[in-house]
Protein backbone atom coordinates (compact mmCIF):
# COMPACT_ATOMS: atom_id res chain seq x y z
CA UNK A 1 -14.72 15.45 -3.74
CA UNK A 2 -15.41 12.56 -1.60
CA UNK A 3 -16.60 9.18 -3.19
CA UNK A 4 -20.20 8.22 -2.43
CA UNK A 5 -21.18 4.71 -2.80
CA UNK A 6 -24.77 2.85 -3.17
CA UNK A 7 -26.05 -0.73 -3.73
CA UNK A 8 -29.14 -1.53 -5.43
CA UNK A 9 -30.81 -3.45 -3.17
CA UNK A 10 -34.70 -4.73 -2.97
CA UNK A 11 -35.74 -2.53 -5.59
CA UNK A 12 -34.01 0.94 -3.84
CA UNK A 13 -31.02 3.10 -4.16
CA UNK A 14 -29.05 2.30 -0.41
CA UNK A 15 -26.09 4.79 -0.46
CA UNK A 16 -23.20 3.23 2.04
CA UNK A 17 -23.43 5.04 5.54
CA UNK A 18 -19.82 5.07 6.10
CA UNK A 19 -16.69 6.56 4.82
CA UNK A 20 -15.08 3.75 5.65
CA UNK A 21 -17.34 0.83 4.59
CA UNK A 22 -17.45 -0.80 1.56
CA UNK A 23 -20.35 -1.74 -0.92
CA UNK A 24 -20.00 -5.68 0.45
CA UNK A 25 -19.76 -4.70 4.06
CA UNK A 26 -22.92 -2.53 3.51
CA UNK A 27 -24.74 -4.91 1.62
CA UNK A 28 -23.45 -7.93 4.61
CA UNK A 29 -24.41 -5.59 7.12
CA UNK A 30 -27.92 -5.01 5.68
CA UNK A 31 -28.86 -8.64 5.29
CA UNK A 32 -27.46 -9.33 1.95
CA UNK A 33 -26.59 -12.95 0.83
CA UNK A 34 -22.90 -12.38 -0.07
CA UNK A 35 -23.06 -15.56 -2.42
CA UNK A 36 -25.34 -13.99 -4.98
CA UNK A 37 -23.01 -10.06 -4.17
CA UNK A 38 -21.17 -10.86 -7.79
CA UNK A 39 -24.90 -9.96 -9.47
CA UNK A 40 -25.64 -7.00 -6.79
CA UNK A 41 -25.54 -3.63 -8.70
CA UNK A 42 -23.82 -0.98 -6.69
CA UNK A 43 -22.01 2.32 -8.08
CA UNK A 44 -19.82 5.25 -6.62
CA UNK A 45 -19.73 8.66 -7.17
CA UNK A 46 -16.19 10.52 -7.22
CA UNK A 47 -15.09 13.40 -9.60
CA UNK A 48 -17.81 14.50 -11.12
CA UNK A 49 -18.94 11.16 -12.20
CA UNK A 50 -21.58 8.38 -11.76
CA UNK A 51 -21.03 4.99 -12.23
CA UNK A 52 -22.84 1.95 -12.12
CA UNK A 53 -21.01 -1.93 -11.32
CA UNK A 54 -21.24 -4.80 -10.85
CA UNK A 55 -19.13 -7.95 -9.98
CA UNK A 56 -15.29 -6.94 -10.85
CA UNK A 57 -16.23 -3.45 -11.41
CA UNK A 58 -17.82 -4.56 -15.07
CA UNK A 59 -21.04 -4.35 -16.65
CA UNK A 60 -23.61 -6.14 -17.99
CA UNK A 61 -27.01 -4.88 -20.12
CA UNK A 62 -28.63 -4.74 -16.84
CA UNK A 63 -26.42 -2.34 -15.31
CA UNK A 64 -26.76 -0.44 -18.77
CA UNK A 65 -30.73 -0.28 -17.59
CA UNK A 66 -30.28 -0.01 -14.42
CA UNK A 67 -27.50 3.42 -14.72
CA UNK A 68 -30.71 4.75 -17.02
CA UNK A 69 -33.14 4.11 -14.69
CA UNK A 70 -31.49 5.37 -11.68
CA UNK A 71 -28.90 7.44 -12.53
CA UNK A 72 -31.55 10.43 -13.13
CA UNK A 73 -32.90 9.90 -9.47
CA UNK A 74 -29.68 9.74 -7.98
CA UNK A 75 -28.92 13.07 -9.57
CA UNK A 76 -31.80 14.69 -8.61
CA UNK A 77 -32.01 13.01 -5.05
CA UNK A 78 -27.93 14.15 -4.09
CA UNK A 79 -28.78 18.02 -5.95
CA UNK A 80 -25.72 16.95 -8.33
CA UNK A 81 -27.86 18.14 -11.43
CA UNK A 82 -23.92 17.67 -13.41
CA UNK A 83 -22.74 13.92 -12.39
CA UNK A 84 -21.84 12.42 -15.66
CA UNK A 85 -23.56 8.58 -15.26
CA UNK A 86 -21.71 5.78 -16.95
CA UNK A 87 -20.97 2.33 -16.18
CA UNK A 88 -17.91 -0.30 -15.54
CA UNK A 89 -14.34 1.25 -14.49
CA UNK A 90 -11.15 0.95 -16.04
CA UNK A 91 -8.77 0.12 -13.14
CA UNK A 92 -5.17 2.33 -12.83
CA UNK A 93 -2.19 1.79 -10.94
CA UNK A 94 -3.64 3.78 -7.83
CA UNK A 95 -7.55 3.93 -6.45
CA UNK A 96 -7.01 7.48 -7.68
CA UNK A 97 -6.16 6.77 -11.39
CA UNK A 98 -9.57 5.44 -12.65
CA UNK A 99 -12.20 6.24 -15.22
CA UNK A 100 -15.82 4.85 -16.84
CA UNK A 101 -15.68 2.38 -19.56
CA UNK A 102 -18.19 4.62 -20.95
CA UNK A 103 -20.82 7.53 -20.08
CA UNK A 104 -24.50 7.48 -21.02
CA UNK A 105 -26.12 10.39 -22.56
CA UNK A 106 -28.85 12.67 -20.25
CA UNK A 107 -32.43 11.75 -20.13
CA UNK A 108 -35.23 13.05 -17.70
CA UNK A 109 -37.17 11.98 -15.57
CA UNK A 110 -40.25 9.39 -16.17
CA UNK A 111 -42.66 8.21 -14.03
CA UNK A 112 -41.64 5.18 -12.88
CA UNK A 113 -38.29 7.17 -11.68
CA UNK A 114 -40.21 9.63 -10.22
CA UNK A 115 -41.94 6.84 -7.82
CA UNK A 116 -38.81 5.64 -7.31
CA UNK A 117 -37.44 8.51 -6.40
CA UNK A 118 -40.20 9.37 -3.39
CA UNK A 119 -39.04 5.77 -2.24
CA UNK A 120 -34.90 6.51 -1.87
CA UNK A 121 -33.44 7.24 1.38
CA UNK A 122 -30.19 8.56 1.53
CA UNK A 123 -29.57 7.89 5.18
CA UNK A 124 -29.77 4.45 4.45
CA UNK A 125 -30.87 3.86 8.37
CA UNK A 126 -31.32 0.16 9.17
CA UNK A 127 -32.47 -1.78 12.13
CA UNK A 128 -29.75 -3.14 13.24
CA UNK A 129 -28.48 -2.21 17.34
CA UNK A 130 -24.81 -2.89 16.42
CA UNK A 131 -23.73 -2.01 12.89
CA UNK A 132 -21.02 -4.49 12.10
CA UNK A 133 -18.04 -3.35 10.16
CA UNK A 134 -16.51 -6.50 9.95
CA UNK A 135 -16.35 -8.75 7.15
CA UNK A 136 -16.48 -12.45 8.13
CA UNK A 137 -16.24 -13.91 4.43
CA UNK A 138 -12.73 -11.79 3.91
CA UNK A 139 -9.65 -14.27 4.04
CA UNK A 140 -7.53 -11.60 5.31
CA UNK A 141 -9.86 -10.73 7.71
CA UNK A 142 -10.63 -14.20 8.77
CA UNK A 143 -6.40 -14.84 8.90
CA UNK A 144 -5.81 -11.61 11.27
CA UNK A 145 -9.21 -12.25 13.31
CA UNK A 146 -7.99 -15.77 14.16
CA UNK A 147 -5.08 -14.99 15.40
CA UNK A 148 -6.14 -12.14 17.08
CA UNK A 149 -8.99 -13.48 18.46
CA UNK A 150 -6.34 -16.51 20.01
CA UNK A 151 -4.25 -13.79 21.77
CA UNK A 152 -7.04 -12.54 23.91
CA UNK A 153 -7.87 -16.55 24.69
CA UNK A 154 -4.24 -16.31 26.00
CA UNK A 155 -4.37 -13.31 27.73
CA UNK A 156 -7.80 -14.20 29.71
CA UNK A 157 -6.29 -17.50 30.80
CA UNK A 158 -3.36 -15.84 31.84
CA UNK A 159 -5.34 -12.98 33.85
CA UNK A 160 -7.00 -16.34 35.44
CA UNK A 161 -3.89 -17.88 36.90
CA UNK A 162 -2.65 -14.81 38.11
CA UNK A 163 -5.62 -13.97 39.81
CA UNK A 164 -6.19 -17.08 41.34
CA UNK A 165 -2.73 -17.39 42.94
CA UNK A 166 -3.29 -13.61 44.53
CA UNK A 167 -6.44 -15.24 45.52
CA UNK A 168 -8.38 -12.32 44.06
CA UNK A 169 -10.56 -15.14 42.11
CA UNK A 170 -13.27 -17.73 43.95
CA UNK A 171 -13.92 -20.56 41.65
CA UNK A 172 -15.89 -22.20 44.64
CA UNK A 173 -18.19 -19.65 43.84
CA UNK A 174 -20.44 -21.18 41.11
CA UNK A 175 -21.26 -17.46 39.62
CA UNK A 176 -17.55 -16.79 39.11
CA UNK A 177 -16.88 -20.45 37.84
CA UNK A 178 -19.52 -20.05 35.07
CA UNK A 179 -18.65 -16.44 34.13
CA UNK A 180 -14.81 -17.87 33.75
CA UNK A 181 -16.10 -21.40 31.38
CA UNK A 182 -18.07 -18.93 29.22
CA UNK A 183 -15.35 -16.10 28.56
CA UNK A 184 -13.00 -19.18 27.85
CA UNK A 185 -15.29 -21.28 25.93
CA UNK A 186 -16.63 -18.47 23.79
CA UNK A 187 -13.26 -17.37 23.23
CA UNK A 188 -12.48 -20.74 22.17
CA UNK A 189 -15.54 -20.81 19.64
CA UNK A 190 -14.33 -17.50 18.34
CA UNK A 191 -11.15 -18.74 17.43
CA UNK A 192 -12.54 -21.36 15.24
CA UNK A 193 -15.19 -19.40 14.09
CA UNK A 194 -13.16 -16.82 13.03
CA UNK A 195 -11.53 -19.55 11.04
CA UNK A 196 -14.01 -21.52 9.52
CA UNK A 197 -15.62 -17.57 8.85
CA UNK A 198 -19.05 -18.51 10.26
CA UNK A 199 -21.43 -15.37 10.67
CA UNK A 200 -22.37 -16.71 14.37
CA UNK A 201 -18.68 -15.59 15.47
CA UNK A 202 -19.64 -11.83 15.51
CA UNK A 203 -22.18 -12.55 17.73
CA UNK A 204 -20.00 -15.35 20.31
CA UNK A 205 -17.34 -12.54 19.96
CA UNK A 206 -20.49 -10.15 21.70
CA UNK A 207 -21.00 -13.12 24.23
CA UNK A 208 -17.34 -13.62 25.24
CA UNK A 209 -17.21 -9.44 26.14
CA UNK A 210 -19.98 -9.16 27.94
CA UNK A 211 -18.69 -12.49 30.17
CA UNK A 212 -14.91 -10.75 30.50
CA UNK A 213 -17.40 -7.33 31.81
CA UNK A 214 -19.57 -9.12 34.23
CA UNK A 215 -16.36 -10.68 36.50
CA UNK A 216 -15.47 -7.30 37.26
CA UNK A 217 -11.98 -6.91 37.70
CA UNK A 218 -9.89 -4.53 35.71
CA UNK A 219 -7.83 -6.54 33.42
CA UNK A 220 -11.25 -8.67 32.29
CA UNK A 221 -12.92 -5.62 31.61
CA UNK A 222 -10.05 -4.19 30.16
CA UNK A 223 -9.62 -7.14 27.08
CA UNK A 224 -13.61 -7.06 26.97
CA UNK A 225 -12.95 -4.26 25.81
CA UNK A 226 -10.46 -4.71 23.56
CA UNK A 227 -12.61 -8.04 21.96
CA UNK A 228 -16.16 -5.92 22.02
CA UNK A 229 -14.59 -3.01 19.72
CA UNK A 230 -12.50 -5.89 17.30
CA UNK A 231 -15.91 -7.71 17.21
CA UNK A 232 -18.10 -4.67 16.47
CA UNK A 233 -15.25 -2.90 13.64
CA UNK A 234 -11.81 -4.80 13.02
CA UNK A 235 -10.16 -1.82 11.11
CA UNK A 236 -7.92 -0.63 13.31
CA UNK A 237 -6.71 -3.92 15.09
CA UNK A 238 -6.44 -5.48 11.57
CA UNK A 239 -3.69 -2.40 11.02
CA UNK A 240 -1.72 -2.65 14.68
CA UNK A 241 -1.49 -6.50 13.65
CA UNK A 242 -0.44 -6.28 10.40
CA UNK A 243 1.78 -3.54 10.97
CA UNK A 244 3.78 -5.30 13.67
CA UNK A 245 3.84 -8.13 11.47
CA UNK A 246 5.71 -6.42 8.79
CA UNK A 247 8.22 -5.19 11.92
CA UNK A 248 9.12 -9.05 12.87
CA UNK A 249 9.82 -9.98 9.45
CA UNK A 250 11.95 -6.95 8.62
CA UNK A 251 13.95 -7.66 11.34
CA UNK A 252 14.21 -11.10 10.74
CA UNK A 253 16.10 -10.43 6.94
């Protein structure tokens, strides 16, 4: 069986819209402060069992109360009449090897759960246009996303020189001089924004893409590309980088 995972969040049960998303990148993604994410109450579901979290996958009395309150409706709302519900997890060796610090016993249904219940979505739609995947706040984001982010700087300067000694690129034309100061400033910002992890990156990242589009030649479009899908969902760049990385320094020894 496939995990499941939820937050509690402004008095609902969110479940996490993607596989590959975490509770925090959920809860970023949906607006949530990630200073006060140590108190959120979140919870997974995964072999048969329910459990309810919070912080370093502990609990606390209110989870206790919370896992009674909601664990019911959560049952009910999934048709997974048999999920044991419990709370904290005991950490193995592997993500595989894990189990509940303890389970709660079954209780129905009151009233109160049954208005929450009518209130819990499980497609967890939001309003956002572009559902960010990456997490700003993460070190080793933030480490691979800087230097990343200073590779395509490289690369669009590059692209510049080369073009402008074909004499494929105008900068007498004002339209082509700005479009060229904003990839390469925005670029810039990312860099240190990816550094400093400011939220305003993801959204300078979205500037700089559009900028490398609107030039229109093939290698601009081609690392707008390239910055627009790293901007919008880091995953897979984060794992190119960091396998290469592990390639230099084997070969270095």
């Amino acid at each position: 069986m496939k995990r499941i995972l939820f937050i509690i969040y402004e008095g609902e049960i969110r479940f996490v819209p993607d596989e590959r998303m975490s509770c925090k990148e959920y809860y970023q993604s949906i607006g949530g402060d990630l200073s006060k994410y140590k108190n959120v109450i979140r919870g997974m579901i995964r072999d048969g069992k329910l459990v309810f979290m919070k912080g370093n996958l502990q609990y606390d009395n209110e989870t206790i109360q919370m896992a009674k309150k909601c664990g019911p409706i959560i049952k009910q709302q999934l048709h997974m009449p048999d999920l044991e519900v419990g709370c904290g997890v005991f950490r193995g060796e592997t993500d595989e090897d894990w189990k509940p610090m303890f389970l709660l016993k079954e209780e129905s249904l009151n009233d109160e759960q049954k208005e929450l219940l009518s209130r819990t979505d499980t497609s967890s739609n939001t309003n956002n246009i572009i559902d960010f995947k990456n997490d700003i706040s993460d070190d080793h984001f933030s480490k691979y996303a800087t230097r990343f982010s200073f590779y395509l700087l490289l690369a669009t300067i590059i692209v510049k020189v080369i073009l402008h000694f074909q004499n494929n690129l105008d900068m007498n034309d004002r339209w082509i001089s700005l479009l060229v100061f904003v990839q390469i400033i925005s670029l810039v910002i990312c860099t240190i924004g990816y550094k400093l992890k400011s939220k305003i990156t993801k959204f300078v990242g979205l500037v700089a893409s559009f900028a490398l589009f609107f030039l229109l030649d093939l290698p601009d479009i081609i690392i707008g590309i390239i910055n627009l899908l790293f901007t919008v969902d880091q995953t897979y760049i984060v794992k190119i980088l960091e396998f290469f990385n592990k390639l230099i320094h084997k070969n270095k020894k």
